[in-house]
C-alpha atoms as a PDB file:
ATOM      1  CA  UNK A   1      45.592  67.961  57.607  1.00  0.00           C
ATOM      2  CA  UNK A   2      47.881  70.646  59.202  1.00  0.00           C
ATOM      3  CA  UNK A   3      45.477  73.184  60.993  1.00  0.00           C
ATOM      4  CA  UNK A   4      45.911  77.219  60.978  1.00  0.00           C
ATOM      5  CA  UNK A   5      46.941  77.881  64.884  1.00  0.00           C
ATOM      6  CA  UNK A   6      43.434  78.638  65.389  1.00  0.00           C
ATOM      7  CA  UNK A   7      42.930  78.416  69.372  1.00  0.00           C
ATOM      8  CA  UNK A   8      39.385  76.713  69.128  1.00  0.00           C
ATOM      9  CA  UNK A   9      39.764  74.414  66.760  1.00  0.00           C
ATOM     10  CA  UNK A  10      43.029  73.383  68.375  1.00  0.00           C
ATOM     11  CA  UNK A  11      41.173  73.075  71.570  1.00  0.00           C
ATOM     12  CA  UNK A  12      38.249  70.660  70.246  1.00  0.00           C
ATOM     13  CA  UNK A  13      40.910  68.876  68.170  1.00  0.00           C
ATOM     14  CA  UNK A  14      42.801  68.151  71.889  1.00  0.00           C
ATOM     15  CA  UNK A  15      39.491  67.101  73.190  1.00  0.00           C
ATOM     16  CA  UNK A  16      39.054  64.222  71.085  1.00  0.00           C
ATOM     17  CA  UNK A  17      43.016  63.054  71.003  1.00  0.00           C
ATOM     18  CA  UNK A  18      43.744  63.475  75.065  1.00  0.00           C
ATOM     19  CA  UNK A  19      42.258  61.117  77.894  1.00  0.00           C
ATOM     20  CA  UNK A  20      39.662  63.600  79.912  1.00  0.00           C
ATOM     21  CA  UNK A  21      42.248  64.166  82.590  1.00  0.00           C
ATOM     22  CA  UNK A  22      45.141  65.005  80.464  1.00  0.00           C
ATOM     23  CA  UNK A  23      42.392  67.226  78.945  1.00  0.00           C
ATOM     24  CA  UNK A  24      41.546  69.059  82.296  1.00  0.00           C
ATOM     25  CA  UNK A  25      45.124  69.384  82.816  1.00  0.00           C
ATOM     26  CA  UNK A  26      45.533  71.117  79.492  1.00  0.00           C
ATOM     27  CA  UNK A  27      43.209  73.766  79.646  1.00  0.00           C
ATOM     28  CA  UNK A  28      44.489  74.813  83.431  1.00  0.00           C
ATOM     29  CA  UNK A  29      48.228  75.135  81.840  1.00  0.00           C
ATOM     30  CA  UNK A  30      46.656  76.571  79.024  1.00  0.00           C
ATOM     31  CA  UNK A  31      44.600  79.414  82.012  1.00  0.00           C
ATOM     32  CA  UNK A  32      47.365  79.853  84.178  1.00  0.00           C
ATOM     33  CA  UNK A  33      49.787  80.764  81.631  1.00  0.00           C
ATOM     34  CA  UNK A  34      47.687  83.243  80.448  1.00  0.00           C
ATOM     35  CA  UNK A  35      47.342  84.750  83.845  1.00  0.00           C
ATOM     36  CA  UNK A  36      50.968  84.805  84.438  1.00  0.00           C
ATOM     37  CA  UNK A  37      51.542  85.997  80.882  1.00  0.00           C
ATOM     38  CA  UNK A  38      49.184  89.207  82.163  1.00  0.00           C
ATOM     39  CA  UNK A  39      51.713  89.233  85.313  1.00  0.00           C
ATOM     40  CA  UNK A  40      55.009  89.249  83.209  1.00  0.00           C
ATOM     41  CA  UNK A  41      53.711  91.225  80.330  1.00  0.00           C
ATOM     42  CA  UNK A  42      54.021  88.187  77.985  1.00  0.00           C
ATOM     43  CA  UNK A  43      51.691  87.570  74.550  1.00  0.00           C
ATOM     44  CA  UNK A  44      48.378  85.863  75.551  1.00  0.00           C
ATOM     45  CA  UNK A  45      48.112  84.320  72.178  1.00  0.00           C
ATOM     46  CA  UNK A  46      51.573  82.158  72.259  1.00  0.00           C
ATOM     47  CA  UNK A  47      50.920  81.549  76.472  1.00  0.00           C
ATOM     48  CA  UNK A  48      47.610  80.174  75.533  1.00  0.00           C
ATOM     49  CA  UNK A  49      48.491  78.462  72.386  1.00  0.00           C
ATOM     50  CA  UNK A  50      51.691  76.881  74.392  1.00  0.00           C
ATOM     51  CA  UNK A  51      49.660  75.869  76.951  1.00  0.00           C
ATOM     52  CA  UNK A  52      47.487  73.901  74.582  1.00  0.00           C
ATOM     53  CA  UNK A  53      49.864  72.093  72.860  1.00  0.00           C
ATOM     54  CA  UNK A  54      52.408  71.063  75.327  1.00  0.00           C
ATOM     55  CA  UNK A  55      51.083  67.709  76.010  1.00  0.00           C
ATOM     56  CA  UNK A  56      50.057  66.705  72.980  1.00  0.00           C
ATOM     57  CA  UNK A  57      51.506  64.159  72.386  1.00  0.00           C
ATOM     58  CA  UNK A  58      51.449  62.749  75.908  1.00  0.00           C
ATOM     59  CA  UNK A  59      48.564  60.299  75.359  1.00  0.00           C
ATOM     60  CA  UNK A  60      50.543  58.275  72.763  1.00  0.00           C
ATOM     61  CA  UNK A  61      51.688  55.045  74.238  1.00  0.00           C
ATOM     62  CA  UNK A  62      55.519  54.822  75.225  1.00  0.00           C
ATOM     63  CA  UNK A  63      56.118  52.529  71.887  1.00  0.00           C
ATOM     64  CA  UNK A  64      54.606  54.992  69.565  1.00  0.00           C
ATOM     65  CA  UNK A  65      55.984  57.747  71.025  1.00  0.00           C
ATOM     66  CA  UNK A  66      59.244  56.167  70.408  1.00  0.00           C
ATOM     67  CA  UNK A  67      58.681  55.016  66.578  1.00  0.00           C
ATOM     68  CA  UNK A  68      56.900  58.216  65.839  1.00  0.00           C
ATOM     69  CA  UNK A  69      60.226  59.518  66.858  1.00  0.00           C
ATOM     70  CA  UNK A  70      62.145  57.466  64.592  1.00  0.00           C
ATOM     71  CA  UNK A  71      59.942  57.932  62.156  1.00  0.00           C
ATOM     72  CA  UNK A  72      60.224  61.801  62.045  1.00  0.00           C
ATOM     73  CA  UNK A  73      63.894  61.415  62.775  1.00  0.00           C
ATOM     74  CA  UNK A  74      63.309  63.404  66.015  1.00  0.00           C
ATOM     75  CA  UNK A  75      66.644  62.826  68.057  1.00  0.00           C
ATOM     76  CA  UNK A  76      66.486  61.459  71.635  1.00  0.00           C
ATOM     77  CA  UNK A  77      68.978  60.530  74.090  1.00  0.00           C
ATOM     78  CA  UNK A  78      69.590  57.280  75.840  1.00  0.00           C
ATOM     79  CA  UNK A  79      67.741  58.629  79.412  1.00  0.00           C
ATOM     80  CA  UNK A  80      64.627  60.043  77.308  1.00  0.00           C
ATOM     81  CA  UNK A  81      64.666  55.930  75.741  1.00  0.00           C
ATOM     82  CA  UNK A  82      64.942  54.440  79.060  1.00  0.00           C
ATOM     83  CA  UNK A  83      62.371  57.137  79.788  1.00  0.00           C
ATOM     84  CA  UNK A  84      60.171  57.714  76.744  1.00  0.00           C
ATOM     85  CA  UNK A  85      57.696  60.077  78.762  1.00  0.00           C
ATOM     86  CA  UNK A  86      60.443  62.690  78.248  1.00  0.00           C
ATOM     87  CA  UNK A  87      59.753  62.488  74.860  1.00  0.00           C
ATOM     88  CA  UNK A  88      56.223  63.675  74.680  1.00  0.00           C
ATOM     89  CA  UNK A  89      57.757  67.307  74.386  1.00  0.00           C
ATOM     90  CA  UNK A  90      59.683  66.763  71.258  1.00  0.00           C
ATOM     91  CA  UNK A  91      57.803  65.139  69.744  1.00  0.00           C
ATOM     92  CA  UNK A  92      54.653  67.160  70.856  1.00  0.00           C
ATOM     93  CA  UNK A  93      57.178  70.287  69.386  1.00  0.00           C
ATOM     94  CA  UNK A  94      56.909  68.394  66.159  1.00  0.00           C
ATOM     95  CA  UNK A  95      53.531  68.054  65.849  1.00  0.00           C
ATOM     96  CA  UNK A  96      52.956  71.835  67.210  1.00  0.00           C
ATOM     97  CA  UNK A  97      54.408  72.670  63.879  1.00  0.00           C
ATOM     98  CA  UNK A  98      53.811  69.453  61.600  1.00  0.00           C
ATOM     99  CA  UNK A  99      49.806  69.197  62.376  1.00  0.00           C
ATOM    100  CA  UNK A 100      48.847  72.030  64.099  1.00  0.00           C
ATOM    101  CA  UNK A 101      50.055  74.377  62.143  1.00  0.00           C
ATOM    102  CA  UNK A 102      52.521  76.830  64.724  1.00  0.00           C
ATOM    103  CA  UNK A 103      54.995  78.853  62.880  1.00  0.00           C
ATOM    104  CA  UNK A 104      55.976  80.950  66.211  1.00  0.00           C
ATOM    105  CA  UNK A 105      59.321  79.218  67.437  1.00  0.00           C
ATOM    106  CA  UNK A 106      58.753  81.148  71.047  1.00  0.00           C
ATOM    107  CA  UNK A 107      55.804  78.889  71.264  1.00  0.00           C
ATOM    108  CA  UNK A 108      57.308  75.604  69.772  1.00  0.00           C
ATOM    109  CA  UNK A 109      60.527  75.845  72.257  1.00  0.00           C
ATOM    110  CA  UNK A 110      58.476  76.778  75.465  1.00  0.00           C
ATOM    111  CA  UNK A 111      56.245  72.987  74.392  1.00  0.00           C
ATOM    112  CA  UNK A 112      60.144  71.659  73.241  1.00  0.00           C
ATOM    113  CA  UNK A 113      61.291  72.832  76.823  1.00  0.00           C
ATOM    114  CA  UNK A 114      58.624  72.417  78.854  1.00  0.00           C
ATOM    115  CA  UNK A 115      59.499  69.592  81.150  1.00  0.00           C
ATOM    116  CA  UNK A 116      63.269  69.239  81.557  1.00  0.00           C
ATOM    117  CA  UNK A 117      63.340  73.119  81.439  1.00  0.00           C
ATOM    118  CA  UNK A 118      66.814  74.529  80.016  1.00  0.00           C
ATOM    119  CA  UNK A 119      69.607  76.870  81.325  1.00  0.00           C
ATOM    120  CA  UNK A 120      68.399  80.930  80.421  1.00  0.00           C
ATOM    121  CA  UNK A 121      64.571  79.945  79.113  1.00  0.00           C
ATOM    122  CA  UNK A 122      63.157  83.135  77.881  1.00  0.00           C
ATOM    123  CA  UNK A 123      60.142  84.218  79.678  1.00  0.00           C
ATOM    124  CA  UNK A 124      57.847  82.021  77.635  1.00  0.00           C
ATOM    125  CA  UNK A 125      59.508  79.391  78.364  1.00  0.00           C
ATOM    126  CA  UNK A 126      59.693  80.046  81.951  1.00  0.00           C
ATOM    127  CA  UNK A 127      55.957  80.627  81.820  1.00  0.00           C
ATOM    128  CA  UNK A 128      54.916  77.172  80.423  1.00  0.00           C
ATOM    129  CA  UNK A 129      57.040  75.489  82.498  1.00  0.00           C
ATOM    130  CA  UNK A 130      56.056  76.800  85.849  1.00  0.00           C
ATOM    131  CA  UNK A 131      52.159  76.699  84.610  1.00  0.00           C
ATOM    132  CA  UNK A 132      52.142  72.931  83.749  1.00  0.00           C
ATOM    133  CA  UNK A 133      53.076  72.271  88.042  1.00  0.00           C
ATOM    134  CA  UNK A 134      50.934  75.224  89.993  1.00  0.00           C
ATOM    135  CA  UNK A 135      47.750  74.322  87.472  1.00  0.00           C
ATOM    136  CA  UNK A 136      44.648  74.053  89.387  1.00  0.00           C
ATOM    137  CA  UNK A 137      44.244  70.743  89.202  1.00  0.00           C
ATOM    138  CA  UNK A 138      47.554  69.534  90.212  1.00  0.00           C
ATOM    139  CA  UNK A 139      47.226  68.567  94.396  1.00  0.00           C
ATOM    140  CA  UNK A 140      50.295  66.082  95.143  1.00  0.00           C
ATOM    141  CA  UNK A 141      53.067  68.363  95.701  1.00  0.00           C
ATOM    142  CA  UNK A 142      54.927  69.740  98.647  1.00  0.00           C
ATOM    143  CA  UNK A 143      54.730  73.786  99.234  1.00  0.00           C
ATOM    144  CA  UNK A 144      52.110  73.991  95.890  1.00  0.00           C
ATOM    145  CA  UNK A 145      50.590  76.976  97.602  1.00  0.00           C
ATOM    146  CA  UNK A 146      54.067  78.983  98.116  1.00  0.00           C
ATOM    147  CA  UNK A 147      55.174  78.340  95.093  1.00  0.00           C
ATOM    148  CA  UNK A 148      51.931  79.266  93.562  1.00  0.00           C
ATOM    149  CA  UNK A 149      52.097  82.619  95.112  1.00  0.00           C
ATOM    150  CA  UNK A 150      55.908  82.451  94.247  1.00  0.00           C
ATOM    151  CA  UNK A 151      55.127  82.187  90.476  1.00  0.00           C
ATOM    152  CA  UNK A 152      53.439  85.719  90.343  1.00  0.00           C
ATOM    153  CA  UNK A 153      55.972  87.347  92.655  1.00  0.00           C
ATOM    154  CA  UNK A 154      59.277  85.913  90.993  1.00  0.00           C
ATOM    155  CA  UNK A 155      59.167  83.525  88.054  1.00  0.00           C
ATOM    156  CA  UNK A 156      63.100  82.599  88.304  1.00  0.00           C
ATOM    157  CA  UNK A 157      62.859  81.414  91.678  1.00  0.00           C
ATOM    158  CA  UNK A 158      59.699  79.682  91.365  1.00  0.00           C
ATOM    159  CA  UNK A 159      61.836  77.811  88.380  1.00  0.00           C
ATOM    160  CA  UNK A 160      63.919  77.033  90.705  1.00  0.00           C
ATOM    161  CA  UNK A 161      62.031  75.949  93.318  1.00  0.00           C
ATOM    162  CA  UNK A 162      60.193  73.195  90.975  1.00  0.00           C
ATOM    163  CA  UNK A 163      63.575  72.273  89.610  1.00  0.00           C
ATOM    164  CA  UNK A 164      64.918  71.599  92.869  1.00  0.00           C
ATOM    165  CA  UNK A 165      61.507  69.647  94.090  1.00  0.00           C
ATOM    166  CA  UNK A 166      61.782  67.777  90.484  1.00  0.00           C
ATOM    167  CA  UNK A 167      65.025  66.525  91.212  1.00  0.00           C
ATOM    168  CA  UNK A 168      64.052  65.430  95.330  1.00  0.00           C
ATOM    169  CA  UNK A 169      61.297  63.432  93.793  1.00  0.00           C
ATOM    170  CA  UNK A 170      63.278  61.501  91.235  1.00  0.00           C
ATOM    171  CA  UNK A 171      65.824  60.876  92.986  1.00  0.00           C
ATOM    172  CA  UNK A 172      63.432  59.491  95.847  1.00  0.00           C
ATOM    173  CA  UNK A 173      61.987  57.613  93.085  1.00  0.00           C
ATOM    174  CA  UNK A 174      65.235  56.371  91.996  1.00  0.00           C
ATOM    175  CA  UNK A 175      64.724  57.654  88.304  1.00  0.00           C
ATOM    176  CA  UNK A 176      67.079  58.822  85.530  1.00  0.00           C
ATOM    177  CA  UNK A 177      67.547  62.734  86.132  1.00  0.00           C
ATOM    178  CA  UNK A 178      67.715  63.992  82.615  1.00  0.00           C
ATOM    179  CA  UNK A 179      70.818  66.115  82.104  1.00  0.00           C
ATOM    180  CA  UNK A 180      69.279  69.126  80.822  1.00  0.00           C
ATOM    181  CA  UNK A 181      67.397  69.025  84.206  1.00  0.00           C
ATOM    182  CA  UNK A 182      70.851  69.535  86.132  1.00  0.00           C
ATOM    183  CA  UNK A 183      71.995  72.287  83.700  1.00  0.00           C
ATOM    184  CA  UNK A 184      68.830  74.406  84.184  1.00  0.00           C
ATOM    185  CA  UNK A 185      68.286  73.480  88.020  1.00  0.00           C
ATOM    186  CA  UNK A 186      73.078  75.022  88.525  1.00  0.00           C
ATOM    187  CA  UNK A 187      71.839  77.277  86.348  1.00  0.00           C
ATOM    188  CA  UNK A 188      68.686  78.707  88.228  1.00  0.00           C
ATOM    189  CA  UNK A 189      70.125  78.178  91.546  1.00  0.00           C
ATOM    190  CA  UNK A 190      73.522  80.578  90.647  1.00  0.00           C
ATOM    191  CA  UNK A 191      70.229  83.356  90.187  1.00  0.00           C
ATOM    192  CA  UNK A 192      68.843  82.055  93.484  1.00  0.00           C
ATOM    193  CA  UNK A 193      71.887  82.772  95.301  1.00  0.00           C
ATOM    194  CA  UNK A 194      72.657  85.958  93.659  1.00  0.00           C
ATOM    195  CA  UNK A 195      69.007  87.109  94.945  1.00  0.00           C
ATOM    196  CA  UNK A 196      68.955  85.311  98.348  1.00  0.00           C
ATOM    197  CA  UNK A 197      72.493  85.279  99.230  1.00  0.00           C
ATOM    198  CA  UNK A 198      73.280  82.187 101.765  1.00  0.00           C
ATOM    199  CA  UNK A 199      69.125  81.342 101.754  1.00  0.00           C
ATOM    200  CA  UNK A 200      69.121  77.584 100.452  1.00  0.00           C
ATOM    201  CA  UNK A 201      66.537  75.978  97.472  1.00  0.00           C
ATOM    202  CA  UNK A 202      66.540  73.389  99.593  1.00  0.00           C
ATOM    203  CA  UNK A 203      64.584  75.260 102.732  1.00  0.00           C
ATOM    204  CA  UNK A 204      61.745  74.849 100.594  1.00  0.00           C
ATOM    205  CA  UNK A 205      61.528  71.436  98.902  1.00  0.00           C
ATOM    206  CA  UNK A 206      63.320  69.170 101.574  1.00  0.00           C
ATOM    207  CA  UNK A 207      61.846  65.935 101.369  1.00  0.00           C
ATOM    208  CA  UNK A 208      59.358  67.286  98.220  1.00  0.00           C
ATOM    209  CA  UNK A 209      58.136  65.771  95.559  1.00  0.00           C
ATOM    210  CA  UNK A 210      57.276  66.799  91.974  1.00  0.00           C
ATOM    211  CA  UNK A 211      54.023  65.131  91.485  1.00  0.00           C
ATOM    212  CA  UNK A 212      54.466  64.843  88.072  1.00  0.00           C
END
């Protein structure tokens, strides 16, 4: 049954498919993009519904994330199968549109692009993607309270900031770095330096970590 976009009975849907944290964590993505949507005169409706949906498919066990995949011949590369956590977003794009019923493609790429991030995300995209680290419930990462008042003073840099602290903590981690990642990390830092001049990313996120 596909539903009708209808923020409630999206929400209640979410509560019975996600594990209670992954719930919490939702709804605080699902708030905070909201409020930054107010900052950056953004729609509420697609922050909020974005926000919703962008882990939902996150609870599925690595295997079935990876047959649903095949399955819905939803194309992934060889780090996201090394790595099938990266997949959650595509295939959580898929069922944005599939079983929840979102016809809005702002909101299906910001959940598509949500946690590699891309090069030029639109402001939606930017939105979602800096919500789903400064949430209120996330506590492990370096700086969170800069780059929480960051994200409502300068979304691009605060992209850039978590791109940069992404990449620290999987490389400390000794992870695959997804290459979108890279692209949208050159890509963010060019703005950086444009804006900052011969400031460094790195002053703020040496020795970081995403806590992802």
């Amino acid at each position: 049954m596909v539903m009708k976009g209808n923020v409630t009975t999206i929400r209640k849907c979410l509560k019975k498919k996600l594990d209670p944290f992954r719930y919490e964590h939702t709804l605080g993505v699902a708030y905070t993009a909201m409020c930054l949507a107010m900052k950056y005169g953004e729609d509420l409706y697609k922050a909020e519904m974005a926000g919703l949906l962008h882990d939902c498919a996150k609870c599925y066990p690595d295997d079935v994330k990876l047959a649903k995949c095949e399955k819905y011949n939803i194309s992934i590369t060889e780090v996201e199968r090394r790595n099938p956590s990266l997949v959650h977003a595509k295939l959580g794009a898929f069922l944005a549109m599939n079983k929840y019923g979102v016809t809005d493609m702002d909101i299906i790429d910001a959940i598509l692009n949500h946690t590699t991030g891309k090069p030029a995300m639109t402001r939606l995209e930017k939105i979602i993607f800096v919500a789903d680290y400064i949430e209120p419930r996330r506590n492990k990462a370096p700086n969170l309270d800069m780059i929480r008042r960051l994200a409502f003073e300068d979304l691009d840099q605060a992209t850039c900031v978590i791109l940069k602290s992404t990449l620290n903590y999987l490389k400390t981690r000794e992870e695959a770095i997804d290459e979108m990642t890279l692209r949208a990390y050159e890509f963010y830092e060019k703005e950086w330096k444009k804006e900052k001049g011969n400031e460094s990313v790195e002053s703020v996120t040496e020795n970081g970590e995403a806590g992802l």
